[in-house]
C-alpha atoms as a PDB file:
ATOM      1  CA  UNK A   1     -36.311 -22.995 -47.311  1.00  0.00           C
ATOM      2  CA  UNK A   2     -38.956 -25.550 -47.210  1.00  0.00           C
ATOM      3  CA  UNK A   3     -40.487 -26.470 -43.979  1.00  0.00           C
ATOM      4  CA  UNK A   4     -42.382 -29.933 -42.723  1.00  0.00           C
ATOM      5  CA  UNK A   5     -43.818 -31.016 -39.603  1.00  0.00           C
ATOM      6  CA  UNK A   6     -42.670 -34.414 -38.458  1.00  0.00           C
ATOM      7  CA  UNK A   7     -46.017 -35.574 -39.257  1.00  0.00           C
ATOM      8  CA  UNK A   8     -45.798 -34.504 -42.696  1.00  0.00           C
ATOM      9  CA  UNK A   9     -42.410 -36.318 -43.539  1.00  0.00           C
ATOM     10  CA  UNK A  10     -44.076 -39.207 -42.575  1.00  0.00           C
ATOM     11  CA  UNK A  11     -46.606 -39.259 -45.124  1.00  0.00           C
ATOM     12  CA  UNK A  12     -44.495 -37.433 -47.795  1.00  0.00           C
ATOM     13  CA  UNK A  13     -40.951 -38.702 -47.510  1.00  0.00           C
ATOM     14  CA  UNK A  14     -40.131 -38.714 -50.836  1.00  0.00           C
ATOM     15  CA  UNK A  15     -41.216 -35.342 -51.648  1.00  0.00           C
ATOM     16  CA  UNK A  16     -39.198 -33.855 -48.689  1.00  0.00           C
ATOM     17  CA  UNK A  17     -36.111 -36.170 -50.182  1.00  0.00           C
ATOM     18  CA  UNK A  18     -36.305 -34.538 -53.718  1.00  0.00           C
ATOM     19  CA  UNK A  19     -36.974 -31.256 -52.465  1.00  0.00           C
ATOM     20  CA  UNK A  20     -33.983 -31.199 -50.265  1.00  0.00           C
ATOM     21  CA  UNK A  21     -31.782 -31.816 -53.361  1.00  0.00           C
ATOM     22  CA  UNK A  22     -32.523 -28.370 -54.092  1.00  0.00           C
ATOM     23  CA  UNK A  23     -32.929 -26.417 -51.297  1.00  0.00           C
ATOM     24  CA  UNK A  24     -32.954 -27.813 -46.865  1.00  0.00           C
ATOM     25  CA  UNK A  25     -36.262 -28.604 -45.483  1.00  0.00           C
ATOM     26  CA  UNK A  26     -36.800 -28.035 -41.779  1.00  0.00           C
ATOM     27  CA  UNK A  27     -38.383 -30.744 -40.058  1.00  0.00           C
ATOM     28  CA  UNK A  28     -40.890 -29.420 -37.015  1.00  0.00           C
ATOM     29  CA  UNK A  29     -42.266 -30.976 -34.165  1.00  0.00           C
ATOM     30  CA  UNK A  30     -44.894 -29.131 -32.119  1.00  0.00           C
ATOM     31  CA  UNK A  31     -44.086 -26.168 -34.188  1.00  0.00           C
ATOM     32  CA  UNK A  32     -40.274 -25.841 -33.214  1.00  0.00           C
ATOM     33  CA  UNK A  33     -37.187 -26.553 -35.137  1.00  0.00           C
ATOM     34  CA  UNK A  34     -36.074 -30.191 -34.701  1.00  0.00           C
ATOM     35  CA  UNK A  35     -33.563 -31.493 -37.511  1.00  0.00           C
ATOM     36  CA  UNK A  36     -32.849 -30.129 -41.058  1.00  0.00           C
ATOM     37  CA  UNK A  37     -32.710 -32.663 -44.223  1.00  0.00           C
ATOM     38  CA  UNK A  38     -30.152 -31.454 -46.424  1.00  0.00           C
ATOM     39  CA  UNK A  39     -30.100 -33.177 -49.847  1.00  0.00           C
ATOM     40  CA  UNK A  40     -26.801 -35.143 -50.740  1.00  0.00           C
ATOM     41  CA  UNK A  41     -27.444 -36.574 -53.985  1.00  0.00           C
ATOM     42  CA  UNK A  42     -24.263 -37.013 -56.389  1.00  0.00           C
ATOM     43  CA  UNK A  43     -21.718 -35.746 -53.932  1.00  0.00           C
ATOM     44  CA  UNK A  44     -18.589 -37.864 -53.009  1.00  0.00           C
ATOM     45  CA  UNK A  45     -18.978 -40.275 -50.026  1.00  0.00           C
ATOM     46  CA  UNK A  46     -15.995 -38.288 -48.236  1.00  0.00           C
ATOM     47  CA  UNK A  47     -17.251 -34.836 -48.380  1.00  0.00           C
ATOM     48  CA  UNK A  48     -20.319 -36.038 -47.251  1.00  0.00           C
ATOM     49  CA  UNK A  49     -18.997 -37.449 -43.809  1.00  0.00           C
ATOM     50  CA  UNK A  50     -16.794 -34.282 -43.368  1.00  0.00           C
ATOM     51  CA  UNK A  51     -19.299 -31.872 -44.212  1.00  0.00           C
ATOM     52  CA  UNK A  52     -21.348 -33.537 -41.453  1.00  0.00           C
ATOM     53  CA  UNK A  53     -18.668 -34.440 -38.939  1.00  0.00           C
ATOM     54  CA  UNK A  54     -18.960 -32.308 -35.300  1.00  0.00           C
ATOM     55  CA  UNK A  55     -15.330 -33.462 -34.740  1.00  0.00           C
ATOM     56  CA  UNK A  56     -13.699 -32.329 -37.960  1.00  0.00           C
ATOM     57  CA  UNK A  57     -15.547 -28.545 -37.681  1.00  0.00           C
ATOM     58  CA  UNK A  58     -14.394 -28.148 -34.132  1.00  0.00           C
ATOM     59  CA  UNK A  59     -10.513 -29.192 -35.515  1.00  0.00           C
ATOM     60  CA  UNK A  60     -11.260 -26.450 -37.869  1.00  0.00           C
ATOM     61  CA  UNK A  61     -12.501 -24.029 -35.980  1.00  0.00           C
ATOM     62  CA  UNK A  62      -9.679 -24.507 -33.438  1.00  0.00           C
ATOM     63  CA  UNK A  63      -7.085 -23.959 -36.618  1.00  0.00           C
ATOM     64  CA  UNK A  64      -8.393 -20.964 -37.507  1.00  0.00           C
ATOM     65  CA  UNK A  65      -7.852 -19.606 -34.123  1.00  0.00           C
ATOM     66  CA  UNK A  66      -3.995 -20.599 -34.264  1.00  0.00           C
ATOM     67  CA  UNK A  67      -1.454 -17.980 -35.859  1.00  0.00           C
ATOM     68  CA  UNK A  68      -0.837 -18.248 -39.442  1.00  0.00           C
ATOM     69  CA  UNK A  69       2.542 -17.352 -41.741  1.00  0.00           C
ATOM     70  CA  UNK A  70       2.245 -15.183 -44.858  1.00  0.00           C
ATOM     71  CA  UNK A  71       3.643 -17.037 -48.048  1.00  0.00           C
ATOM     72  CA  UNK A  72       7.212 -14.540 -47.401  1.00  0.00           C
ATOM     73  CA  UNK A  73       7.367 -15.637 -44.272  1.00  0.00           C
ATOM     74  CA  UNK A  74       7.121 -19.259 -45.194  1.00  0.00           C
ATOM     75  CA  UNK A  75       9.303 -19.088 -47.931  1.00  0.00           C
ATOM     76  CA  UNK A  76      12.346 -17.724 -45.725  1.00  0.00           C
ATOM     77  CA  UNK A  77      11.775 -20.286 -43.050  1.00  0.00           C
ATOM     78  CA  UNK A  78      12.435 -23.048 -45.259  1.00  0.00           C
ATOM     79  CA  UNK A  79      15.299 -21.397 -47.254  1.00  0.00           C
ATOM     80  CA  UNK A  80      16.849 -21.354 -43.517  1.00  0.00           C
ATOM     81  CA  UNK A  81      16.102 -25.033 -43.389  1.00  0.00           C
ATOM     82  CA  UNK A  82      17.779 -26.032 -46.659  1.00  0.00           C
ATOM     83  CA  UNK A  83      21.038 -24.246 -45.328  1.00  0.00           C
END
């Protein structure tokens, strides 16, 4: 992982662009962790805004706390349905 100093993106912006196509760069100011540029060339639109969206992790990671059904149990469930 590649880091920068906010001064440094400044001057080489383009650099830190293509390098973050292959790996994040950590931009620093005053020697602390302030953003990350992570490198989205030639993904979809879509899974860009998702991959980046608070709102749709925290939906996810409230999902995952719910209780799931095994395949079996899913199965029988809708066989009941059918009936």
């Amino acid at each position: 992982m590649k880091t920068v100093n906010a001064r440094g993106l400044q001057k080489k912006i383009k650099e830190c662009v293509d390098m973050s196509q292959r790996d994040q760069v950590v931009i620093t100011r005053r020697g602390k962790p302030a953003a990350v540029l992570v490198g989205v060339e030639g993904k979809d639109w879509g899974d860009v805004v998702l991959q980046t969206s608070s709102r749709f992790w925290k939906l996810i990671e409230e999902r995952r706390k719910e209780s799931t059904l095994s395949m079996r149990e899913l199965r029988t469930r809708l066989k009941k349905r059918k009936k």
